[in-house]
Protein backbone atom coordinates (compact mmCIF):
# COMPACT_ATOMS: atom_id res chain seq x y z
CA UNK A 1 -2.30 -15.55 24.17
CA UNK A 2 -2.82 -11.92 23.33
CA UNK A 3 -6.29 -11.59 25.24
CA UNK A 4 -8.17 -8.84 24.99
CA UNK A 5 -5.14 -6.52 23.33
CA UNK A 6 -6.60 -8.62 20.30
CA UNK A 7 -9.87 -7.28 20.36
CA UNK A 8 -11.06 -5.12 17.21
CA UNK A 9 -12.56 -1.76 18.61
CA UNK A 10 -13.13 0.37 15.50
CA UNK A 11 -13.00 0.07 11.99
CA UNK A 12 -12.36 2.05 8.97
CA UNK A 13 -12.53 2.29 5.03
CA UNK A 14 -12.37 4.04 2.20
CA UNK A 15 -13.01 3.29 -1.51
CA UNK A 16 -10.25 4.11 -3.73
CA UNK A 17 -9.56 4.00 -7.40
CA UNK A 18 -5.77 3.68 -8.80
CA UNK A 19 -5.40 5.51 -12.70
CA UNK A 20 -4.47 3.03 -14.82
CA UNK A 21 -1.30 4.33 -17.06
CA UNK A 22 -3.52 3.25 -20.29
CA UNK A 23 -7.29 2.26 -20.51
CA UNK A 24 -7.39 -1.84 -20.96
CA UNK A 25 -9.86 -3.78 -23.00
CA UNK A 26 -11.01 -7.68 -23.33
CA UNK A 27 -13.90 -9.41 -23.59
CA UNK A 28 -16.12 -8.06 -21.01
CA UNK A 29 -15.17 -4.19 -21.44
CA UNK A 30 -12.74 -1.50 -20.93
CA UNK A 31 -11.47 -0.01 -17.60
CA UNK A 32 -9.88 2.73 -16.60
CA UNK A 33 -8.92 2.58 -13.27
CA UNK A 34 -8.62 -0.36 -10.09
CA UNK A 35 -11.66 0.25 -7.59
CA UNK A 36 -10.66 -1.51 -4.66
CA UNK A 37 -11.81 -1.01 -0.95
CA UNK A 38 -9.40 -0.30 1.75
CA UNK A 39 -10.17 -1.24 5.32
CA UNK A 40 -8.17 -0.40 8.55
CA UNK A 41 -8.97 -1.94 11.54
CA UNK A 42 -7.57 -1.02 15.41
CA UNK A 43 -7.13 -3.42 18.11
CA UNK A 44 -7.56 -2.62 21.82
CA UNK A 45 -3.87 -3.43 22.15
CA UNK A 46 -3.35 -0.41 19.56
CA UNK A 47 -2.21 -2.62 16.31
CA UNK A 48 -3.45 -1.52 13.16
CA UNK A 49 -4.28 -4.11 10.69
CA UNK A 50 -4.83 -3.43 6.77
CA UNK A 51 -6.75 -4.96 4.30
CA UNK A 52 -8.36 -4.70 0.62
CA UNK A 53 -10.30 -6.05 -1.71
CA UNK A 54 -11.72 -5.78 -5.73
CA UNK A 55 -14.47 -3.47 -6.01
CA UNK A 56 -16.03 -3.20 -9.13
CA UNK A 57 -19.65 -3.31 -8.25
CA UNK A 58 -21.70 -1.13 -6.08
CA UNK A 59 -23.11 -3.87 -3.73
CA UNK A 60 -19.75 -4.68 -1.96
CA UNK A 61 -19.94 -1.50 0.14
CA UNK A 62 -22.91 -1.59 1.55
CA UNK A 63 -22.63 -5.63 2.63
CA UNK A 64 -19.44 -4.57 4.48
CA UNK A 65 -20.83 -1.27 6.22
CA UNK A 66 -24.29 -3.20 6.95
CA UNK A 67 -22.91 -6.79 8.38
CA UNK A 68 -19.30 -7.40 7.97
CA UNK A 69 -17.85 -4.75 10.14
CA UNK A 70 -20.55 -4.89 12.49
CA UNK A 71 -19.96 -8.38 13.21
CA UNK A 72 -16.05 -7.49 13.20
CA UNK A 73 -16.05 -5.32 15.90
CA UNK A 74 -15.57 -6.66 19.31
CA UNK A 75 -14.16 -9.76 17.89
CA UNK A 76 -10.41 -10.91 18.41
CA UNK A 77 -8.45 -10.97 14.81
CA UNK A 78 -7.62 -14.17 15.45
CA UNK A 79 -11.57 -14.61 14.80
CA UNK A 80 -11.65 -15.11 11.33
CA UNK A 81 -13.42 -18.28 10.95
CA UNK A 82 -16.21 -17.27 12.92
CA UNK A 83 -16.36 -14.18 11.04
CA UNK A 84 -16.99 -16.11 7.94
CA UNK A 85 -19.55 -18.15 9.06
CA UNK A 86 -21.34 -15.68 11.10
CA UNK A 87 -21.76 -13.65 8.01
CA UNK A 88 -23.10 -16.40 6.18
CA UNK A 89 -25.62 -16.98 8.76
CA UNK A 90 -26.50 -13.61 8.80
CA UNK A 91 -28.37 -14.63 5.55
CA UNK A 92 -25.41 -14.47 3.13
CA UNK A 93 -25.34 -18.00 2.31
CA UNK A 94 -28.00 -17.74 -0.22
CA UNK A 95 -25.97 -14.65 -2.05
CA UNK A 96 -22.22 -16.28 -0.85
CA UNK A 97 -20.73 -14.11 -3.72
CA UNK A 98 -21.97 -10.70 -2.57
CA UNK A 99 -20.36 -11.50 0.62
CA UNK A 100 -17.10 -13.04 -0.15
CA UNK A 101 -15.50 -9.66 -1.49
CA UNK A 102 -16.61 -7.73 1.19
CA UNK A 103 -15.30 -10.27 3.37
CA UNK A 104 -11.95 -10.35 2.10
CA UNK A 105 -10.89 -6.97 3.09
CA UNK A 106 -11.74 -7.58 7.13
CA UNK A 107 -10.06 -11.28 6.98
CA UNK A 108 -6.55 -9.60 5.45
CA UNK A 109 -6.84 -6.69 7.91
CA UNK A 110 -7.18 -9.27 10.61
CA UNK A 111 -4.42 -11.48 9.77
CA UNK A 112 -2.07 -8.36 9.11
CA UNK A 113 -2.72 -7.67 12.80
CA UNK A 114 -2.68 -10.56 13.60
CA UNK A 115 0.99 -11.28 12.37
CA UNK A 116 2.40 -7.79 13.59
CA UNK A 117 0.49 -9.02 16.96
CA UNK A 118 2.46 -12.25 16.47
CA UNK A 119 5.73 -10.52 15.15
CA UNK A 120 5.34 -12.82 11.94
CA UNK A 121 5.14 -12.66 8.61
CA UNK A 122 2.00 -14.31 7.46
CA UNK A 123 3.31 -17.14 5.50
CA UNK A 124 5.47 -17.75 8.88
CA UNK A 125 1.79 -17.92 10.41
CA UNK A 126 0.81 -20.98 7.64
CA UNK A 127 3.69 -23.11 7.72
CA UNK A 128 6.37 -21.11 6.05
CA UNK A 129 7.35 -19.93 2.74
CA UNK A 130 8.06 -22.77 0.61
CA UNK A 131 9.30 -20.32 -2.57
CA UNK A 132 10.91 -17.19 -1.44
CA UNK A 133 10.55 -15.51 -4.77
CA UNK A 134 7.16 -15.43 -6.85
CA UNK A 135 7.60 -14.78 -10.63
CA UNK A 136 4.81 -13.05 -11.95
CA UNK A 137 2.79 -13.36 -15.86
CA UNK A 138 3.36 -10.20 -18.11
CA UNK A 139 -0.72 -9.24 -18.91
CA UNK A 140 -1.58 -7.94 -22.32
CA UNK A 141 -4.98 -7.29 -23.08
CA UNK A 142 -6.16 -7.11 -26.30
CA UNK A 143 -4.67 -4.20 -29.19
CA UNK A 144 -4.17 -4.00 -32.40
CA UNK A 145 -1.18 -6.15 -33.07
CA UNK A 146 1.76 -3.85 -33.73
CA UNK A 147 0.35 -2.65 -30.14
CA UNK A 148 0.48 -6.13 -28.81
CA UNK A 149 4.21 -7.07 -30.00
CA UNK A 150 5.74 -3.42 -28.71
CA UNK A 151 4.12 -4.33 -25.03
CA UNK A 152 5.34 -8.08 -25.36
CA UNK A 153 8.72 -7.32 -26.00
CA UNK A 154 9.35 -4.67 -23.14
CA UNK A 155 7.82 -6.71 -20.86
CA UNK A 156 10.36 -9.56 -22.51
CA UNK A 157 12.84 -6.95 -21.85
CA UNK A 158 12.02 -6.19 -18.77
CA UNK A 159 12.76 -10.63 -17.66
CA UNK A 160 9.88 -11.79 -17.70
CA UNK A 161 9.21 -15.56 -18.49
CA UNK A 162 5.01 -16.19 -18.32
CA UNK A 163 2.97 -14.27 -20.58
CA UNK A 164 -1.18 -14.31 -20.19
CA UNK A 165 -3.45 -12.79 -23.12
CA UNK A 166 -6.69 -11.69 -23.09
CA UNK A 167 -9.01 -12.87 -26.27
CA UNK A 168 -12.36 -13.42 -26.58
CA UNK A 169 -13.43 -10.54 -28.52
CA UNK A 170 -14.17 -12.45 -31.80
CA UNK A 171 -12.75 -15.58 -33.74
CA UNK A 172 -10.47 -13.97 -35.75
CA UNK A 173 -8.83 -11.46 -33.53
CA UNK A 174 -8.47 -14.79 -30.36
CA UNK A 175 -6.57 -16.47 -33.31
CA UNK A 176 -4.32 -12.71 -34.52
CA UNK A 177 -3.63 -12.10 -31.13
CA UNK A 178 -1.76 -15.53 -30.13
CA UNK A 179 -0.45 -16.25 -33.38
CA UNK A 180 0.81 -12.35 -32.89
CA UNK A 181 2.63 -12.76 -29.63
CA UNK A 182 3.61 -16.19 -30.34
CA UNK A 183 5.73 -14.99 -33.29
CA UNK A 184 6.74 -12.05 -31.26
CA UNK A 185 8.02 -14.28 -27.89
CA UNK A 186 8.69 -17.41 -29.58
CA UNK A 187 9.01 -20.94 -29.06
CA UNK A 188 8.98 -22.00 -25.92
CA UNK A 189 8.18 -19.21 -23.70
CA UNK A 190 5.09 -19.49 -21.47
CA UNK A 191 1.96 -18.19 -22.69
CA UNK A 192 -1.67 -18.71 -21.68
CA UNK A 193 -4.85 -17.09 -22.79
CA UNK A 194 -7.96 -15.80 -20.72
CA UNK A 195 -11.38 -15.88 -22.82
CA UNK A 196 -13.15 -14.78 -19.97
CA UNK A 197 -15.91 -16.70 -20.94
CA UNK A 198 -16.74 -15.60 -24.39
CA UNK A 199 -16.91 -18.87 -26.02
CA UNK A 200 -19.98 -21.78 -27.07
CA UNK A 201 -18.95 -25.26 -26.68
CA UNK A 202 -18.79 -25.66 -30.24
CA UNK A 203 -16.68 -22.39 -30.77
CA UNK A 204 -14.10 -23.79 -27.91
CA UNK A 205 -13.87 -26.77 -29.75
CA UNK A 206 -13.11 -24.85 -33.19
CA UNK A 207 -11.00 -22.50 -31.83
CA UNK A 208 -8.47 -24.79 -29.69
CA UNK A 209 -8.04 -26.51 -32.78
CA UNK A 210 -6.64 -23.70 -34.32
CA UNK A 211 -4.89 -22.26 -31.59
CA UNK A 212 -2.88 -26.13 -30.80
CA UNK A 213 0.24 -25.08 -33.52
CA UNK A 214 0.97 -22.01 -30.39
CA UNK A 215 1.37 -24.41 -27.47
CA UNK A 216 -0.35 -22.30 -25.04
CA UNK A 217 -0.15 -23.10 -21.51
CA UNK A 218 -3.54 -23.36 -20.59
CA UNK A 219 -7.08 -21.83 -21.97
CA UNK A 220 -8.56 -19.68 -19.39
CA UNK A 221 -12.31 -19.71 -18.70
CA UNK A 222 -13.36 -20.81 -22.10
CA UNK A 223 -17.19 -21.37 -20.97
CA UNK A 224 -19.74 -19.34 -19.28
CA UNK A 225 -18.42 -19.82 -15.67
CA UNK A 226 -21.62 -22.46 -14.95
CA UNK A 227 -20.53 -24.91 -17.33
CA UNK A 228 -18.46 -27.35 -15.74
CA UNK A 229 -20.19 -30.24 -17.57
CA UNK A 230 -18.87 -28.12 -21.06
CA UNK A 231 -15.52 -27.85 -19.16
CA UNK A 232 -15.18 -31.21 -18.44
CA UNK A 233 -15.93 -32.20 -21.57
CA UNK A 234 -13.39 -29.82 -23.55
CA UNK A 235 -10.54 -31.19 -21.24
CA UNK A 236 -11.69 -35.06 -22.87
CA UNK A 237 -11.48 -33.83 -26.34
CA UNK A 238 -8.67 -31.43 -26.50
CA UNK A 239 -5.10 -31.06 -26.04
CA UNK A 240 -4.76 -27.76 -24.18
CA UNK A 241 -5.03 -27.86 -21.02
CA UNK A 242 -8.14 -26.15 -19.36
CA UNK A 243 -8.08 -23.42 -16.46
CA UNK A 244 -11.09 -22.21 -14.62
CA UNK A 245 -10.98 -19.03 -13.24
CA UNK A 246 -15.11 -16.93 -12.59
CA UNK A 247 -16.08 -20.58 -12.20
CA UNK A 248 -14.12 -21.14 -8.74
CA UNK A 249 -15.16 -18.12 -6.77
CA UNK A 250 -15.96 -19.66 -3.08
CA UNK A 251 -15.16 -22.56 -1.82
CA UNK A 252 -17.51 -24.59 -2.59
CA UNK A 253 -17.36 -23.74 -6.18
CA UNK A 254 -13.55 -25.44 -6.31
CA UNK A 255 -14.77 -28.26 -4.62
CA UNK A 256 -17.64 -28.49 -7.58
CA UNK A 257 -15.11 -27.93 -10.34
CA UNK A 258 -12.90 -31.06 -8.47
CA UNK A 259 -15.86 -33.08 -8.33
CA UNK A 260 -16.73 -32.37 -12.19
CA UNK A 261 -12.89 -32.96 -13.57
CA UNK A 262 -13.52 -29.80 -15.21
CA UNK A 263 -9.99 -28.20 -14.98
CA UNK A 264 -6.68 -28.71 -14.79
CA UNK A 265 -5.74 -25.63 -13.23
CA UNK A 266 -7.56 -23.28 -11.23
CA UNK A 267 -7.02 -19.69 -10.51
CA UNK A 268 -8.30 -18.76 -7.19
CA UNK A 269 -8.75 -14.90 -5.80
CA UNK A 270 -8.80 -14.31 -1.90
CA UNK A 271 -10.61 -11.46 -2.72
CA UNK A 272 -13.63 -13.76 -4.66
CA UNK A 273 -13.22 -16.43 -1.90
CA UNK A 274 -13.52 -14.34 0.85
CA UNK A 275 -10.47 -14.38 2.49
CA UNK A 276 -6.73 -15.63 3.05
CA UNK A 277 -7.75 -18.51 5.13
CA UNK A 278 -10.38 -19.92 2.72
CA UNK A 279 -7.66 -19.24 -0.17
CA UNK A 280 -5.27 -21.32 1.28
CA UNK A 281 -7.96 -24.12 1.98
CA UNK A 282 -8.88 -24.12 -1.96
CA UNK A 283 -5.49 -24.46 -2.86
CA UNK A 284 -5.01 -27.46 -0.30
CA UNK A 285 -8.44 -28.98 -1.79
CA UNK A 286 -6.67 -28.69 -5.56
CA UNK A 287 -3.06 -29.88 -3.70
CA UNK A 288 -5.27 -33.03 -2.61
CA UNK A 289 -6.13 -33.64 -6.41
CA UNK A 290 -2.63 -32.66 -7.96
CA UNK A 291 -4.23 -29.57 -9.21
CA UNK A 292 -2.07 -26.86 -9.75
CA UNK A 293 -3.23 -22.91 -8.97
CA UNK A 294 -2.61 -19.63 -9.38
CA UNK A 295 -3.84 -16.29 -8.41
CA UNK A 296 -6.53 -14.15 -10.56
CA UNK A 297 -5.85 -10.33 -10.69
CA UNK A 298 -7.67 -7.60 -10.43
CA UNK A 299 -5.43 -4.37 -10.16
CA UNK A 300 -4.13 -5.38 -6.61
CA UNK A 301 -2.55 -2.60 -4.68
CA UNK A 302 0.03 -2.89 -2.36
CA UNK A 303 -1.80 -4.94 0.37
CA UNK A 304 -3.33 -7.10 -1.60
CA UNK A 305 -0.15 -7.49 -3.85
CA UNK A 306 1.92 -8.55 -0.40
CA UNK A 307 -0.98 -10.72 0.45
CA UNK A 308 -0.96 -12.71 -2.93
CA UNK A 309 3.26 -12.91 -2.35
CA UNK A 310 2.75 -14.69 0.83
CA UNK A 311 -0.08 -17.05 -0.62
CA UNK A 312 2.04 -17.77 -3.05
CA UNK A 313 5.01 -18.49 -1.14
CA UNK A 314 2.98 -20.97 1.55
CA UNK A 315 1.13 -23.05 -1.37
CA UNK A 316 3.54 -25.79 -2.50
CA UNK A 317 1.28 -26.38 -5.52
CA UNK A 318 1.29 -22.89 -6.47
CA UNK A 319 3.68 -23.97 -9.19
CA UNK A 320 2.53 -21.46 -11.85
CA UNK A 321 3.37 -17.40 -12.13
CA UNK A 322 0.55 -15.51 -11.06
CA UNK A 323 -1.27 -12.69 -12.42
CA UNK A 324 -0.90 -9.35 -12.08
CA UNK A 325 -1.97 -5.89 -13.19
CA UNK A 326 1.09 -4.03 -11.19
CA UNK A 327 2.90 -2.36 -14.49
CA UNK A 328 -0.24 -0.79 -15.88
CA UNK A 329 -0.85 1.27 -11.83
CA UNK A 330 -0.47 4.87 -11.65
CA UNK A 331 0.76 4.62 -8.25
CA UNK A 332 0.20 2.69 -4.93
CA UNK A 333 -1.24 3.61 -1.04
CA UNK A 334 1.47 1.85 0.75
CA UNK A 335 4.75 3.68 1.55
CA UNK A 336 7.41 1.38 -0.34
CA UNK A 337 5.52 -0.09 -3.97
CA UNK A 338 6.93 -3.22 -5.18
CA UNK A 339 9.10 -3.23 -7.73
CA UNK A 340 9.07 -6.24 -10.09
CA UNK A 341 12.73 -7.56 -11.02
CA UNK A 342 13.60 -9.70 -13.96
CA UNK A 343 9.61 -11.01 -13.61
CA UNK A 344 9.86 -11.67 -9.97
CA UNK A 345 8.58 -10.16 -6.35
CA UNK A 346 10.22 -11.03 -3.55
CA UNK A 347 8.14 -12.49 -0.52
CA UNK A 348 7.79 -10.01 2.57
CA UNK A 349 9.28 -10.67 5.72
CA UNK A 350 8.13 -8.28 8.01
CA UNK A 351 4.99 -8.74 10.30
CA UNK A 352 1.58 -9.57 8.84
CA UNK A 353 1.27 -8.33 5.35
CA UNK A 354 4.92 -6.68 5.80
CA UNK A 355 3.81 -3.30 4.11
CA UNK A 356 3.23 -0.12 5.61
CA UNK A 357 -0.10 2.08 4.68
CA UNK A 358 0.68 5.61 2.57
CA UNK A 359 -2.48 7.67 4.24
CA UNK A 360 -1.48 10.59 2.04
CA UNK A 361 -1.78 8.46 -1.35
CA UNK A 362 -5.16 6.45 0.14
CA UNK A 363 -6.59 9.93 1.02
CA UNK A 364 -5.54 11.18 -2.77
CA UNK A 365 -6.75 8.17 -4.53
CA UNK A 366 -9.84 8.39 -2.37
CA UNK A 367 -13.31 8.23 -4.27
CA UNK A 368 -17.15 8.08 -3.40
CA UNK A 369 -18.72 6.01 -5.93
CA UNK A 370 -17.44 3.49 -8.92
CA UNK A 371 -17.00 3.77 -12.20
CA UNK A 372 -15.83 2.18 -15.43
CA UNK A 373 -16.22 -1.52 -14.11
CA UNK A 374 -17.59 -3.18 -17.19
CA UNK A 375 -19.76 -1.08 -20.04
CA UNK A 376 -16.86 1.00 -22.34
CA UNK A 377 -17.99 4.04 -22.57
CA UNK A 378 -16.77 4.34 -26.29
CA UNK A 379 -19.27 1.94 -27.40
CA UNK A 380 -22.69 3.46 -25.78
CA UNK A 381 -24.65 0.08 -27.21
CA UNK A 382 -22.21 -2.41 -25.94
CA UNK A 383 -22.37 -4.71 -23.54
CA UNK A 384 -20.66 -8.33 -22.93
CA UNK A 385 -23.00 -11.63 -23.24
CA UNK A 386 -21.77 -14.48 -22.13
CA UNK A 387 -21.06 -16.96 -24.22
CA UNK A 388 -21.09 -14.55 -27.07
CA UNK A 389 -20.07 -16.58 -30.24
């Protein structure tokens, strides 16, 4: 055992935000930019683990500066169960998803030092990689359609096989945007569609009806994310199958969605269920019930991008491409970015997360407050309701 060489003695972090290469747009607003949170963490031993997480509202700071890191420190990295529970005890139970992102960042800093303690790769740490390769979905969010078809086809250009849109601005434009990149993509290729919550039971009905002649994948959060009963009920009376994505934040929000029959895939986000560890255990849970998952994304960079490669490559039933923001990043804060190839990332296989931290790029990307999560700026009287037609 590593003993006290283990033992986290300080901490630190810095909020960054990565330029996006073109403002994107869907139902609940328009960024600019990734906010993410960056946390280092040093062991007595002198092992540096890294971690991140999504950062798009102003109370994830403060719960990490206030009780995560305090609880952290003096802790072994091997810790991270107790971590997770102590912070819930600490009160956060009754506001679990104000603490799971904060959370997220210290749990992938501690396993990264935990593996370069261990001189593994993390999905060596979790039973090995069962895929070595992850493919990953080409993301369009919603443009006017000559837009839409020019992005499709270099990303079709570019290898890759899955395809994910975002609708749920209106009835009209949900049906000109699939019927657009259907046509452009064609028959056959992979392509699912995130409403993000935008739709009525009734609408979801209407619109799935229209949408069956484009064979998409799955439907993406269809309902407001508290309406597993609606959820349920659209997988009954509908063809397309039914993916649940803000609904299965924490843990015990997968094992409600399970319990319900309300999807037939789920999306899970270590980052939204507070950490590797509790990841894995929601995947396991939806393994258990012949669920297949993927992964959510939220403009990871480079640590979080490894860490999603090794989930991916540990959970057998992560049998679908996952998300990811990667081609619309200005740059990265680790020292070698990834590189997709022919719609593909290859797993890491050095210690921990495998990466290596760019100081210079965290320190240039460095911000002090956030900005541009939600409201679009171009529309000064806008904001997303959910359900909103």
């Amino acid at each position: 055992m590593p003993g006290e060489k283990s033992i986290i003695t300080s901490a630190r972090h810095w909020l960054v935000k990565m330029p996006f290469t073109d403002p994107i747009r869907w139902g609940s607003g328009m960024r600019d930019g990734a906010t993410r949170l960056i946390v280092e963490l040093t062991t007595a031993g002198g092992v540096r683990g890294y971690g991140e997480t999504i950062c798009f509202l102003d109370f994830i700071r403060p719960v990490l500066e206030k009780c995560v890191l305090p609880l952290a420190e003096g802790k072994s990295v091997f810790q991270t169960e107790i971590l997770h529970r102590q912070v819930l005890g600490a009160g956060y139970y009754h506001h679990k998803r104000a603490a799971v992102m904060a959370l997220a960042a210290v749990d992938m800093a501690m396993w990264d030092a935990a593996g370069k303690i261990a001189g593994l790769p993390l999905h060596q740490l979790w039973g090995g990689a069962y895929r070595r390769e992850i493919e990953m979905t080409a993301y369009l969010f919603m443009d006017e359609p000559r837009e839409l078809a020019r992005r499709a086809r270099d990303f079709q250009a570019q290898k890759y096989r899955s395809f994910k849109a975002k609708i749920g601005g209106n009835c009209e434009q949900d049906i000109a945007v699939v019927a657009t990149l259907r046509e452009c993509l064609g028959a056959g290729v992979h392509l699912r569609a995130d409403v993000n919550g935008a739709w009525t039971i009734g609408t979801a009905k209407r619109q799935l009806a229209r949408l069956a002649r484009y064979d998409l994948a799955f439907i993406e959060q269809p309902l407001e994310m508290d309406d597993l009963a609606g959820s349920a009920e659209l997988r009954r009376c509908c063809a397309t199958p039914v993916a649940l994505d803000e609904s299965a934040y924490t843990l015990s929000d997968v094992a409600n969605i399970i319990r319900s029959a309300a999807a037939d895939v789920v999306l899970l986000d270590p980052h939204e269920q507070g950490g590797l560890k509790t990841c894995l255990k929601a995947a396991a849970l939806c393994e258990a019930f012949n669920i297949p998952v993927s992964l959510h994304s939220g403009g990871e960079l480079g640590f979080s991008q490894a860490a999603y490669l090794h989930l991916a490559a540990a959970c057998p039933n992560m049998t679908l491409s996952i998300d990811t923001e990667h081609s619309y990043l200005c740059g990265d804060v680790i020292t070698r970015p990834f590189a997709v190839r022919e719609g593909r990332l290859p797993v890491p296989d050095g210690p921990g997360l495998g990466v290596t931290a760019d100081r210079g790029a965290i320190d240039k990307y460095a911000v002090d407050e956030i900005t541009g999560a939600y409201l679009d700026p171009a529309r000064a009287d806008w904001f997303p309701v959910k359900p909103a037609y």
